[in-house]
PDB file of N, CA and C in Angstrom:
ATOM      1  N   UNK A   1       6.732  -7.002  18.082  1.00  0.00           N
ATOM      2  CA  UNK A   1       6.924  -8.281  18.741  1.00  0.00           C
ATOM      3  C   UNK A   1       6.859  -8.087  20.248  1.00  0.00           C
ATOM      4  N   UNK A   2       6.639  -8.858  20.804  1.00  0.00           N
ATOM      5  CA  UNK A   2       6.581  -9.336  22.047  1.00  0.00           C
ATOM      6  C   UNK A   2       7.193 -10.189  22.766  1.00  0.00           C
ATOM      7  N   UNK A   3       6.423 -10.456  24.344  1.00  0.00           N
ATOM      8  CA  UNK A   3       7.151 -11.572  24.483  1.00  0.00           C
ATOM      9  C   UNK A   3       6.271 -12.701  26.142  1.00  0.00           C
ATOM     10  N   UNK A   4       6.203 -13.571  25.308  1.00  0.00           N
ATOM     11  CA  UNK A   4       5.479 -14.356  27.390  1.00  0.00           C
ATOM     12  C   UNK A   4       6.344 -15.039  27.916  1.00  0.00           C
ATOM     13  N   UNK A   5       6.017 -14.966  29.213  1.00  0.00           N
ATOM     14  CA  UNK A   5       7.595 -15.724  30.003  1.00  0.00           C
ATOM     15  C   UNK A   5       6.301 -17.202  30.989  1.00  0.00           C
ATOM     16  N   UNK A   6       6.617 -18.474  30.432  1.00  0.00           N
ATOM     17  CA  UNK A   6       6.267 -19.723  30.755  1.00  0.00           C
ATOM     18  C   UNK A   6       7.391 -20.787  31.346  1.00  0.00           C
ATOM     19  N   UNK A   7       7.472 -20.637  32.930  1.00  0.00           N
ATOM     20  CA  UNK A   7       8.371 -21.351  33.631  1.00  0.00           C
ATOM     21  C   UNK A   7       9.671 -20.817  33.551  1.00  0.00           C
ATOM     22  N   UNK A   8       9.914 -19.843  33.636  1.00  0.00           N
ATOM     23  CA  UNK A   8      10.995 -18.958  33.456  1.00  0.00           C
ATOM     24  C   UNK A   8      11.558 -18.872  32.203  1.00  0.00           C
ATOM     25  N   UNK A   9      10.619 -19.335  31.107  1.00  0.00           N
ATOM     26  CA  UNK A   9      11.388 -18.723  29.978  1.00  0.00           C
ATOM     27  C   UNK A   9      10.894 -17.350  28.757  1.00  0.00           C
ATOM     28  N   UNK A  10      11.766 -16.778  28.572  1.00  0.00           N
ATOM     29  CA  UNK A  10      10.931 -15.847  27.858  1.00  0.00           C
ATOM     30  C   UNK A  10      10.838 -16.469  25.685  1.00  0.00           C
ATOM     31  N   UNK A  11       9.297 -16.087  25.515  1.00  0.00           N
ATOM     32  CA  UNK A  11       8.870 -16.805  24.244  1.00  0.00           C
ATOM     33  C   UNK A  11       8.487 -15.743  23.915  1.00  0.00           C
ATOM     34  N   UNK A  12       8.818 -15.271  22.502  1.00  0.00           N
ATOM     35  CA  UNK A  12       8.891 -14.522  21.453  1.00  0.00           C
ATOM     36  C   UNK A  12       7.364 -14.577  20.626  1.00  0.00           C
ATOM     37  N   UNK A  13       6.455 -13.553  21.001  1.00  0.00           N
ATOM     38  CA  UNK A  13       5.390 -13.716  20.278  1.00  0.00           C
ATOM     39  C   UNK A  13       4.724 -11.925  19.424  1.00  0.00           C
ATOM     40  N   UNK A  14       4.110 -12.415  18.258  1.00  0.00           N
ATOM     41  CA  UNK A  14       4.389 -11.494  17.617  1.00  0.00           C
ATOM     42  C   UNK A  14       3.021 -10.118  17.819  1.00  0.00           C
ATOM     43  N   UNK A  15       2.378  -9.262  17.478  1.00  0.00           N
ATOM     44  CA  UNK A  15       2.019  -7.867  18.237  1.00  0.00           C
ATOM     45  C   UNK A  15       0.542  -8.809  18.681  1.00  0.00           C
ATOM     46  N   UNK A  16      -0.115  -9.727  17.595  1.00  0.00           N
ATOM     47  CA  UNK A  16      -1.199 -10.409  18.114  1.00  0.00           C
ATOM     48  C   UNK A  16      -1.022 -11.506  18.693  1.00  0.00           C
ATOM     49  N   UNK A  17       0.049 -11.524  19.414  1.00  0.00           N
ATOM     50  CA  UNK A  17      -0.050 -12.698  20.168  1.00  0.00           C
ATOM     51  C   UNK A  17       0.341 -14.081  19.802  1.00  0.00           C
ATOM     52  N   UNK A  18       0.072 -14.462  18.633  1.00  0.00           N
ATOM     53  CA  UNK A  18       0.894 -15.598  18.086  1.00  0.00           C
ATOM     54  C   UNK A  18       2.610 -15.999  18.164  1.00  0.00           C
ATOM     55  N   UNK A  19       2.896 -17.249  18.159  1.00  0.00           N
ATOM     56  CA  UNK A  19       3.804 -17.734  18.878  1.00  0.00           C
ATOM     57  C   UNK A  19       5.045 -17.105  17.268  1.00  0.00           C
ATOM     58  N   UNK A  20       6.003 -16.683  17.207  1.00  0.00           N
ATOM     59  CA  UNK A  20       6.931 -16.498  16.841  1.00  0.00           C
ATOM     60  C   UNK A  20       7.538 -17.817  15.940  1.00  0.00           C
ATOM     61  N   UNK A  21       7.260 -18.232  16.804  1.00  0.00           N
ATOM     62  CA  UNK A  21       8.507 -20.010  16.521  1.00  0.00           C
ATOM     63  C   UNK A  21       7.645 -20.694  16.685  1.00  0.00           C
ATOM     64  N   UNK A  22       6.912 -21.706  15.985  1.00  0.00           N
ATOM     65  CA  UNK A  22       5.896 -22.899  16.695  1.00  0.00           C
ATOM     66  C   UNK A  22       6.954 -23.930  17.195  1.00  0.00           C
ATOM     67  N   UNK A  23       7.756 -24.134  17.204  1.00  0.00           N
ATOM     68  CA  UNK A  23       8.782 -24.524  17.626  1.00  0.00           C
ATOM     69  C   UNK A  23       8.624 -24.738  19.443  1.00  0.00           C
ATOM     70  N   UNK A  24       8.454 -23.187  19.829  1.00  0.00           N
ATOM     71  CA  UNK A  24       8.416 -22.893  21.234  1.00  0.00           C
ATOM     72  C   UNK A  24       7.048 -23.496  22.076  1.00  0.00           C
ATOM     73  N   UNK A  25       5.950 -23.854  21.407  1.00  0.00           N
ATOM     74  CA  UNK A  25       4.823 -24.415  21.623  1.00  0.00           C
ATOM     75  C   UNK A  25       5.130 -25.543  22.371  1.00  0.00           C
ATOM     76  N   UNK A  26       4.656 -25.836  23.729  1.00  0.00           N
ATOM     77  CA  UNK A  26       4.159 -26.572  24.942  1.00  0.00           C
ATOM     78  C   UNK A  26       2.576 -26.228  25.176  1.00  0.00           C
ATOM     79  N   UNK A  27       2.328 -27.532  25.698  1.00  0.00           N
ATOM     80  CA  UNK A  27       1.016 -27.750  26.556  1.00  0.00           C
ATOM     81  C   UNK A  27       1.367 -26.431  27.821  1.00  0.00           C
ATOM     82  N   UNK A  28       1.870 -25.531  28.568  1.00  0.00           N
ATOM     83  CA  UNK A  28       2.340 -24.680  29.257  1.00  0.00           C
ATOM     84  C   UNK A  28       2.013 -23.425  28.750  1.00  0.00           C
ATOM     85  N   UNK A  29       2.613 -23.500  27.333  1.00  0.00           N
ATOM     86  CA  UNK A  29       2.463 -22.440  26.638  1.00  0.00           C
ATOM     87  C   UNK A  29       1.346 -21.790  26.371  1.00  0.00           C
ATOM     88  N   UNK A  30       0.387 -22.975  26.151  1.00  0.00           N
ATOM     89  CA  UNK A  30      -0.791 -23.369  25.819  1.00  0.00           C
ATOM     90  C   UNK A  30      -1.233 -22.524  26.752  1.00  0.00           C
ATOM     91  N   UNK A  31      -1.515 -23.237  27.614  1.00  0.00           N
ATOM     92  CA  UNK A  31      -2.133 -22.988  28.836  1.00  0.00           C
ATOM     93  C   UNK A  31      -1.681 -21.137  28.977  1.00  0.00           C
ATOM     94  N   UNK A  32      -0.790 -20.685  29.216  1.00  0.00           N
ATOM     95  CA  UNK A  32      -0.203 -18.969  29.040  1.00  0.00           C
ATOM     96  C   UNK A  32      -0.902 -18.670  27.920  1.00  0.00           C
ATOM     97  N   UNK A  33      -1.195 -18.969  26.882  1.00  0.00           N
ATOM     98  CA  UNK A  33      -1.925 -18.158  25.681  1.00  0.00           C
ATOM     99  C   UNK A  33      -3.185 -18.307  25.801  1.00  0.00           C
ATOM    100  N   UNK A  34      -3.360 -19.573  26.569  1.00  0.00           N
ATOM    101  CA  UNK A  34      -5.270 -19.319  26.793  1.00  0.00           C
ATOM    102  C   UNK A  34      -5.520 -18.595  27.917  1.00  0.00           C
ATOM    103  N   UNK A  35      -4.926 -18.436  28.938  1.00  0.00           N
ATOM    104  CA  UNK A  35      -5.359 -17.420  30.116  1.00  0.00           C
ATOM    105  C   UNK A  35      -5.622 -16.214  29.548  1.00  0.00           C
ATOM    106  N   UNK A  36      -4.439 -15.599  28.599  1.00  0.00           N
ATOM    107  CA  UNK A  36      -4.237 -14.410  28.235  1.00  0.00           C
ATOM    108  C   UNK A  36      -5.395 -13.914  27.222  1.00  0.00           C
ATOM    109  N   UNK A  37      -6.577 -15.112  26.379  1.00  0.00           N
ATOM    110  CA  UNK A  37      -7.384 -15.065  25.888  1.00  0.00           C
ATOM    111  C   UNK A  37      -8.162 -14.872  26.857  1.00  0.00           C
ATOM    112  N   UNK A  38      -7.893 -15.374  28.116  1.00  0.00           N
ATOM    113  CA  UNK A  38      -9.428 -15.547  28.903  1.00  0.00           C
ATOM    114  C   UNK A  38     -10.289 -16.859  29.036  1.00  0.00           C
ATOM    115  N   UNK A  39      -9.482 -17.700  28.204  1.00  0.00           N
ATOM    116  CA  UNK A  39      -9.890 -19.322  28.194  1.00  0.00           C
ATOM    117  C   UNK A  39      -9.029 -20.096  29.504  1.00  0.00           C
ATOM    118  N   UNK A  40      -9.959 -20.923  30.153  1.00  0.00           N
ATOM    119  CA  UNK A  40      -9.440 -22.048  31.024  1.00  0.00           C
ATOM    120  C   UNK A  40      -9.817 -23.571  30.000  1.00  0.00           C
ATOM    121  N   UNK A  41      -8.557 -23.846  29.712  1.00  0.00           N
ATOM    122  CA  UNK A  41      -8.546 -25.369  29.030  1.00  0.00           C
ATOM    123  C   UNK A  41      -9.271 -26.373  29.810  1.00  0.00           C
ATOM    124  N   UNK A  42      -9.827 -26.896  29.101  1.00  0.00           N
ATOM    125  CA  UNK A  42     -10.728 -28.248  29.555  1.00  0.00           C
ATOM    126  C   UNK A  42     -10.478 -29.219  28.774  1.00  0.00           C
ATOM    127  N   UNK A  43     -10.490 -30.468  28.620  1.00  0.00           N
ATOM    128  CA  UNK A  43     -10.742 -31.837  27.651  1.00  0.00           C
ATOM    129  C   UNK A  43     -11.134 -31.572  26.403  1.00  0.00           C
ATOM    130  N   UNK A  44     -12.202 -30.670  26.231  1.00  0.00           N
ATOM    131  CA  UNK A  44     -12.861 -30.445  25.208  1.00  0.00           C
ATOM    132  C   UNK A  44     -12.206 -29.158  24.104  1.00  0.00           C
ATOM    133  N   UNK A  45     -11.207 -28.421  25.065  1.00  0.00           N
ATOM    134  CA  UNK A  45     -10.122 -27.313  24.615  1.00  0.00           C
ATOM    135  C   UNK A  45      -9.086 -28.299  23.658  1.00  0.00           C
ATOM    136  N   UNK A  46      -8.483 -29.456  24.590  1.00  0.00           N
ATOM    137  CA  UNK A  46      -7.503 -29.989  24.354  1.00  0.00           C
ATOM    138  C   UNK A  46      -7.806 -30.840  23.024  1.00  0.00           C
ATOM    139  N   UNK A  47      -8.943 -31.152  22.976  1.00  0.00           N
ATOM    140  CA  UNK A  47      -8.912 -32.089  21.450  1.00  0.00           C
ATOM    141  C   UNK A  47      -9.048 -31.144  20.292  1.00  0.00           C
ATOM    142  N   UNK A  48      -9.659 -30.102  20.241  1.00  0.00           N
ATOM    143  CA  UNK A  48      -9.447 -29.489  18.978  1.00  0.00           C
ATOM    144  C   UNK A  48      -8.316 -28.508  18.996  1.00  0.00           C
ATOM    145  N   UNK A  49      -7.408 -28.380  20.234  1.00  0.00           N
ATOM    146  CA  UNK A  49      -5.993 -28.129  20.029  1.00  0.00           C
ATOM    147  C   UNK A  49      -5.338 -29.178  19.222  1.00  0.00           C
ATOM    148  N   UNK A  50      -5.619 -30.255  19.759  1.00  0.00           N
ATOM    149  CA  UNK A  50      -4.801 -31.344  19.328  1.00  0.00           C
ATOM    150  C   UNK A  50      -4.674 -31.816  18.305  1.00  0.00           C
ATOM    151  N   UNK A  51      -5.972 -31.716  17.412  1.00  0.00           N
ATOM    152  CA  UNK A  51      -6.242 -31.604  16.437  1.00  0.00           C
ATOM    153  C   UNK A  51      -6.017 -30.712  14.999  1.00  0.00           C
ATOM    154  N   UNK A  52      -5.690 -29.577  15.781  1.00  0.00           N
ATOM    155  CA  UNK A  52      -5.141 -28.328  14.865  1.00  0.00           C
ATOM    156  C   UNK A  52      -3.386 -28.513  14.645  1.00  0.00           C
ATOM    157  N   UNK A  53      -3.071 -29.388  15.802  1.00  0.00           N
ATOM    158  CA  UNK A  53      -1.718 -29.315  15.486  1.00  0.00           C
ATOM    159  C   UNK A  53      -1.243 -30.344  14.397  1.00  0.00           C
ATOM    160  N   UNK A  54      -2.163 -31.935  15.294  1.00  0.00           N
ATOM    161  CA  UNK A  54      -2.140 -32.900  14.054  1.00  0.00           C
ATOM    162  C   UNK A  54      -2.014 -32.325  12.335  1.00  0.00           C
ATOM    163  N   UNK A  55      -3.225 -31.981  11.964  1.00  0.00           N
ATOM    164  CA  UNK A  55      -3.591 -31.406  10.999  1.00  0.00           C
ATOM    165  C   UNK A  55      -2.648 -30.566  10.073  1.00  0.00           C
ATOM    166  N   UNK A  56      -2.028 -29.531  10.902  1.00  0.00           N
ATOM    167  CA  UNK A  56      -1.259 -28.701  10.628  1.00  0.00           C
ATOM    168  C   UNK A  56       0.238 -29.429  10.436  1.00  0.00           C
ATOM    169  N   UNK A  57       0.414 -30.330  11.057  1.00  0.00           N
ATOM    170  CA  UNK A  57       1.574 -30.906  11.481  1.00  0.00           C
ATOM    171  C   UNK A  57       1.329 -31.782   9.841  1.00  0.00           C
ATOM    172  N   UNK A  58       0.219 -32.272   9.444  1.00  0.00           N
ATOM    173  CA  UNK A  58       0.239 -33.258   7.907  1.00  0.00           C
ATOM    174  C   UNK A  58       0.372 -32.058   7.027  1.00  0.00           C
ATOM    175  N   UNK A  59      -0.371 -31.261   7.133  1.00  0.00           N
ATOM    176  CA  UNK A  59      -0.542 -30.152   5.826  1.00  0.00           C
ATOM    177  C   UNK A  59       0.205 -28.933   5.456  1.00  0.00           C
ATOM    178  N   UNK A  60       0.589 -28.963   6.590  1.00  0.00           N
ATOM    179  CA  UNK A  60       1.316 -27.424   6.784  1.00  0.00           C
ATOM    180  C   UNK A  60       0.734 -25.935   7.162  1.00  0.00           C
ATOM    181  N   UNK A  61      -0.817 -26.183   6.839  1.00  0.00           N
ATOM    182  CA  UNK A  61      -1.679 -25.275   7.553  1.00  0.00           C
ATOM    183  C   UNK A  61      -2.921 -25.680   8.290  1.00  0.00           C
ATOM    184  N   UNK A  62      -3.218 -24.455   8.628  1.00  0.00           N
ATOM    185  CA  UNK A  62      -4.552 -24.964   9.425  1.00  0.00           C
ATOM    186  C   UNK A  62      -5.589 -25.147   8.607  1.00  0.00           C
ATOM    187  N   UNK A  63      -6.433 -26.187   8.894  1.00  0.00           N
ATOM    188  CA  UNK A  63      -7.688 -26.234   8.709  1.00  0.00           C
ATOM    189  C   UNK A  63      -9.016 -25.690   8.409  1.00  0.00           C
ATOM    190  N   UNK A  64      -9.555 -25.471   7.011  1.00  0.00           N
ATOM    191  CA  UNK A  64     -10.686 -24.810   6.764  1.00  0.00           C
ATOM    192  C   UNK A  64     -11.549 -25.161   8.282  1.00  0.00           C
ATOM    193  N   UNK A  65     -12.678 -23.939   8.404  1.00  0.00           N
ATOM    194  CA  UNK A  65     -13.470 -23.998   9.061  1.00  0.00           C
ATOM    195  C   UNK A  65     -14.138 -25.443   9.221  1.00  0.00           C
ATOM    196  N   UNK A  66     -14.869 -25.356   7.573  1.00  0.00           N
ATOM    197  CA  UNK A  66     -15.456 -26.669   7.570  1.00  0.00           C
ATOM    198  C   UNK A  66     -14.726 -28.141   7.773  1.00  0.00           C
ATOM    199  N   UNK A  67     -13.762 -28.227   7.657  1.00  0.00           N
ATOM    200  CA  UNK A  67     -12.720 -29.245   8.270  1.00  0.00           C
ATOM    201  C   UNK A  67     -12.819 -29.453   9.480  1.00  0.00           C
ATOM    202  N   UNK A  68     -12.754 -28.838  10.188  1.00  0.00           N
ATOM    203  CA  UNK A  68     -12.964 -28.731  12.062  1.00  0.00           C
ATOM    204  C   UNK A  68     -14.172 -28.696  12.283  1.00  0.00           C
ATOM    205  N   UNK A  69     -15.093 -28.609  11.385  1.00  0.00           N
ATOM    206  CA  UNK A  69     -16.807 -28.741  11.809  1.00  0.00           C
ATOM    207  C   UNK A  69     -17.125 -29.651  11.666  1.00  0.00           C
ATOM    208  N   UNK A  70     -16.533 -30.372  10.585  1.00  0.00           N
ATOM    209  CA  UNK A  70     -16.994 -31.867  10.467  1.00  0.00           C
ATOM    210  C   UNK A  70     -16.602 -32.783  11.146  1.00  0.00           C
ATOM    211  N   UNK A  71     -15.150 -32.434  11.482  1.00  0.00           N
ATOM    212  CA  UNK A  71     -14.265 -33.506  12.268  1.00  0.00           C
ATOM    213  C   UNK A  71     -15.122 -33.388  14.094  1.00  0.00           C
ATOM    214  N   UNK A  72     -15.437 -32.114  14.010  1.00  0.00           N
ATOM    215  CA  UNK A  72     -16.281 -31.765  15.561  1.00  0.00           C
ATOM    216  C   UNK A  72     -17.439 -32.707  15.111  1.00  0.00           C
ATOM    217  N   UNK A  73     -17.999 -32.288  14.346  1.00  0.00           N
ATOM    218  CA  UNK A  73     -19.265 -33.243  14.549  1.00  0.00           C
ATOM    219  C   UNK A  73     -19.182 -34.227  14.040  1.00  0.00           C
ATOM    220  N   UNK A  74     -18.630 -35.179  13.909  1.00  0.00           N
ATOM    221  CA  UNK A  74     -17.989 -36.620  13.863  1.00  0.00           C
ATOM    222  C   UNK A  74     -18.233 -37.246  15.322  1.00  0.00           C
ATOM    223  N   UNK A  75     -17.040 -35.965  15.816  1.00  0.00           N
ATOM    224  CA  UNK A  75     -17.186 -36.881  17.221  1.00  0.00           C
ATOM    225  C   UNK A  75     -18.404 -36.789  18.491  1.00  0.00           C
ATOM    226  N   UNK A  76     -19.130 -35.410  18.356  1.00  0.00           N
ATOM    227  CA  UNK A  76     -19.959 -34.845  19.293  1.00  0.00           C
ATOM    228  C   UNK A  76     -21.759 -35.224  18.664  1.00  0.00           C
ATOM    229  N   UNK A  77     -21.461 -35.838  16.988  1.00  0.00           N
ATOM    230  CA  UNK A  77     -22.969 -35.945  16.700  1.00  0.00           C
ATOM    231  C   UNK A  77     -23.223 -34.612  16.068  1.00  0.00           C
ATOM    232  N   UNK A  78     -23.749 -34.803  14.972  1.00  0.00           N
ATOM    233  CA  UNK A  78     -24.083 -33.688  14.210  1.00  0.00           C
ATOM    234  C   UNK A  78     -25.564 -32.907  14.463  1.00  0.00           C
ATOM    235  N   UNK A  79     -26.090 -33.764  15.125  1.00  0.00           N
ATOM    236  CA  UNK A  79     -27.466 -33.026  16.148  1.00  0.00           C
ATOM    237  C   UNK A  79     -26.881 -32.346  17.044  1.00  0.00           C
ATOM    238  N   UNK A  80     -25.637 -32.367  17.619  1.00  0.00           N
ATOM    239  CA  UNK A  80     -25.169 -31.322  18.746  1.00  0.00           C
ATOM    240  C   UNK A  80     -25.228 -30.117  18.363  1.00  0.00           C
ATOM    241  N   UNK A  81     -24.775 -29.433  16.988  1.00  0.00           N
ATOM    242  CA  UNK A  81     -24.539 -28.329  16.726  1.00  0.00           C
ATOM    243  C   UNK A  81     -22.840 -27.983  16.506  1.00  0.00           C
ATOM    244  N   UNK A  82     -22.142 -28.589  15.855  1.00  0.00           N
ATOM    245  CA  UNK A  82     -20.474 -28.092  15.719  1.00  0.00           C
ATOM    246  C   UNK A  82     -20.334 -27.349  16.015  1.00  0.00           C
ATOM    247  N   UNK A  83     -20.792 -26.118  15.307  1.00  0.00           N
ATOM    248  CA  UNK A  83     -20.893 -24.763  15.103  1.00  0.00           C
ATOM    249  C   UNK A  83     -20.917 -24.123  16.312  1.00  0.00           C
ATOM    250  N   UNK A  84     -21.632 -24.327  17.141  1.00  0.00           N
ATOM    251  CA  UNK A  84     -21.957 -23.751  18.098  1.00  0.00           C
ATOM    252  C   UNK A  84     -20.790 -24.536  19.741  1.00  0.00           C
ATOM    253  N   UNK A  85     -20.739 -25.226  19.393  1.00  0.00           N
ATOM    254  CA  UNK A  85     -19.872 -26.489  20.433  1.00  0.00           C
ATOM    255  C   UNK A  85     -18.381 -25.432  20.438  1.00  0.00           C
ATOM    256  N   UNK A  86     -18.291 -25.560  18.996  1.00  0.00           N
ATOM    257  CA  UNK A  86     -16.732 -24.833  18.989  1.00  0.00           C
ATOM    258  C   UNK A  86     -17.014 -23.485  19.478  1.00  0.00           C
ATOM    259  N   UNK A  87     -17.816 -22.573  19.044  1.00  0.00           N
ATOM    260  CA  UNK A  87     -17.435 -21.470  19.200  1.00  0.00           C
ATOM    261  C   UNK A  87     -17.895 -20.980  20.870  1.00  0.00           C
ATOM    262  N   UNK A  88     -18.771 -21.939  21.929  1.00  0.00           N
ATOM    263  CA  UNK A  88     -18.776 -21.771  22.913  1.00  0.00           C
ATOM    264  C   UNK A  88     -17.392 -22.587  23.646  1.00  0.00           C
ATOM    265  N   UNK A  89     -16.443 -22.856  23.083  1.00  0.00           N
ATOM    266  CA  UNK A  89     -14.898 -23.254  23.224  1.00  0.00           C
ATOM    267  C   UNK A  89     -14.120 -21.964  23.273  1.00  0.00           C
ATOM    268  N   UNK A  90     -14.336 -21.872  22.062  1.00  0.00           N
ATOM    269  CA  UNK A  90     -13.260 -20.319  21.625  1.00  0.00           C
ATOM    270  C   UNK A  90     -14.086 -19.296  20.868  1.00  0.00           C
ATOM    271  N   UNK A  91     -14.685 -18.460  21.684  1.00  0.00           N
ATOM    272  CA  UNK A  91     -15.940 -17.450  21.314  1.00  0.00           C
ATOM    273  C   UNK A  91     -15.195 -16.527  20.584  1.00  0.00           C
ATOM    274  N   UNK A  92     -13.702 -16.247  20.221  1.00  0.00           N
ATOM    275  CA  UNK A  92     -13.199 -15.515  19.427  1.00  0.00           C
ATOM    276  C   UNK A  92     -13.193 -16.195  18.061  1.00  0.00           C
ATOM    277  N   UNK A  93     -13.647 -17.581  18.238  1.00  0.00           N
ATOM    278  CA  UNK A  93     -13.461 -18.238  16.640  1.00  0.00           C
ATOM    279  C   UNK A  93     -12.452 -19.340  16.911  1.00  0.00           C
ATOM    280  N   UNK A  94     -12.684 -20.368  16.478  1.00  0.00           N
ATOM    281  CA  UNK A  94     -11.298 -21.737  16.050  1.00  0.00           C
ATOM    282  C   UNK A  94     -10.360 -21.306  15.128  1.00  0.00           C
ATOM    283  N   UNK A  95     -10.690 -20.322  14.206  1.00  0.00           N
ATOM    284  CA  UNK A  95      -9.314 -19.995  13.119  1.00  0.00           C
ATOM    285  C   UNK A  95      -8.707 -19.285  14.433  1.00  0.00           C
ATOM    286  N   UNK A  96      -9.317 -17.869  14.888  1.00  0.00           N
ATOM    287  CA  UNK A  96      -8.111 -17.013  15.154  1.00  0.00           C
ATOM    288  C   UNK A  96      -7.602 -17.502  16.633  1.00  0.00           C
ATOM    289  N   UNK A  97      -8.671 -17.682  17.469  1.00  0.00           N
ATOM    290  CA  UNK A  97      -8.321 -18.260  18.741  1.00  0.00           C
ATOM    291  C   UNK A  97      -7.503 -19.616  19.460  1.00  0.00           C
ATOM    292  N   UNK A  98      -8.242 -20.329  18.645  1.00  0.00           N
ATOM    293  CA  UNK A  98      -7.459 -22.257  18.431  1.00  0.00           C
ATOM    294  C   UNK A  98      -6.169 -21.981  18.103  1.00  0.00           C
ATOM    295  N   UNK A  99      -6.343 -21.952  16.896  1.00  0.00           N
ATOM    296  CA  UNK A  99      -4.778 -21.942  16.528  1.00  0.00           C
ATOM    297  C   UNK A  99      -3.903 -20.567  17.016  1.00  0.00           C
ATOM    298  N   UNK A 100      -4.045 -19.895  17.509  1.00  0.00           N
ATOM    299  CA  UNK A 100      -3.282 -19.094  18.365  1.00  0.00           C
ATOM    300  C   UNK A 100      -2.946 -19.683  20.025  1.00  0.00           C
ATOM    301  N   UNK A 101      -3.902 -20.490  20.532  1.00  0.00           N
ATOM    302  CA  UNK A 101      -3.513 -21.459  21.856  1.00  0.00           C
ATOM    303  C   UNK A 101      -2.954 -22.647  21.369  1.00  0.00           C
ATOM    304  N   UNK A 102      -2.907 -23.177  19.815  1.00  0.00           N
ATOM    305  CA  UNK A 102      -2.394 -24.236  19.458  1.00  0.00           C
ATOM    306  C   UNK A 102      -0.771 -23.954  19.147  1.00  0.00           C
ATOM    307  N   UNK A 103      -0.635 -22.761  18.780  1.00  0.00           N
ATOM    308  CA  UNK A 103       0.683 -22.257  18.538  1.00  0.00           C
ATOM    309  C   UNK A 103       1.032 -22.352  16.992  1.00  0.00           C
ATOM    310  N   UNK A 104      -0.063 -22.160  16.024  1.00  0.00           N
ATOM    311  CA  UNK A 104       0.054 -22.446  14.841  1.00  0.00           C
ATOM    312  C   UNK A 104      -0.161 -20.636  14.368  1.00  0.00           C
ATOM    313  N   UNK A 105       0.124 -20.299  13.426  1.00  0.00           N
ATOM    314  CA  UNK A 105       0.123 -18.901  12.594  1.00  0.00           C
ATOM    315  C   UNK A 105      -0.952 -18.814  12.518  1.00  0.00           C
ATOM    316  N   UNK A 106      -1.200 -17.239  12.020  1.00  0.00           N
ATOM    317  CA  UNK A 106      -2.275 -17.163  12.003  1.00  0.00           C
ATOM    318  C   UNK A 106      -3.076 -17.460  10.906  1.00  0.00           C
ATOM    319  N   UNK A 107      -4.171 -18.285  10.687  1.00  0.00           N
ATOM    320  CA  UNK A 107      -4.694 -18.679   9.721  1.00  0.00           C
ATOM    321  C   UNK A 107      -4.586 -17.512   8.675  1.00  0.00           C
ATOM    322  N   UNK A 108      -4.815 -17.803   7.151  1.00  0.00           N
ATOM    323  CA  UNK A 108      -5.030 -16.422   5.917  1.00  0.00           C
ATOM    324  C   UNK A 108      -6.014 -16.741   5.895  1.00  0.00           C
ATOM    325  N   UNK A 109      -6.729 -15.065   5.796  1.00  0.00           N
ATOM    326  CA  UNK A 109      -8.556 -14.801   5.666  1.00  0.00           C
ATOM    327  C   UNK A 109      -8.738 -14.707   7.087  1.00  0.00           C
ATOM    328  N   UNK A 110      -8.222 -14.846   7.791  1.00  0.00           N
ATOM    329  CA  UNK A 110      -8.940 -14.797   9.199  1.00  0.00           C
ATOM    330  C   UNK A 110      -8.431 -13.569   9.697  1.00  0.00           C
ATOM    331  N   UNK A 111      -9.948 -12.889   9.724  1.00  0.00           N
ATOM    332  CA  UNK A 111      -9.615 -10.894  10.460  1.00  0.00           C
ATOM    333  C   UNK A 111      -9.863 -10.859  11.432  1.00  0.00           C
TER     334      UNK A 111
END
């Protein structure tokens, strides 16, 4: 375990980085777990954060791939390329990367 300190507090995260407690999850936090990826949040960060939490927040887990591809290309047009939209978002992947800046566990199946 670990630990990141966001506005003077220290948050409990575990050897890969995932949040301990989703509990502890802020837009702040956010923002501290995407630097530490190497991501600067944009608009386009924030909706399929937002989205992973929604989601997660009805189901209790995250979202198949294809769930977030469709829901991406819903909104961006399926001539855009989902596939490619997201992963020039989070080039580590939407399972492991997203939901690790979303503050959700780490997806199962995702290596």
């Amino acid at each position: 375990m670990g630990n990141i300190v966001v506005n003077g507090r220290t948050i409990e995260v575990n050897e890969e980085g995932y949040l301990a407690n989703e509990a502890d999850w802020s837009e702040d936090v956010a923002h501290t777990l995407a630097e530490a990826e190497g991501l600067a949040m944009t608009g386009q960060h924030w909706e399929i954060v937002h989205f992973l939490r929604e989601y997660y927040k009805m189901h209790q887990i995250a979202p198949m791939i294809k769930i977030l591809l469709k829901t991406v290309g819903q909104k961006i047009g399926p001539d855009s390329g989902p596939m490619h939209y997201v992963y020039s978002l989070f080039p580590e992947g939407p399972a492991k990367q997203a939901c690790k800046i979303a503050g959700l566990p780490r997806p199962t199946g995702c290596v």
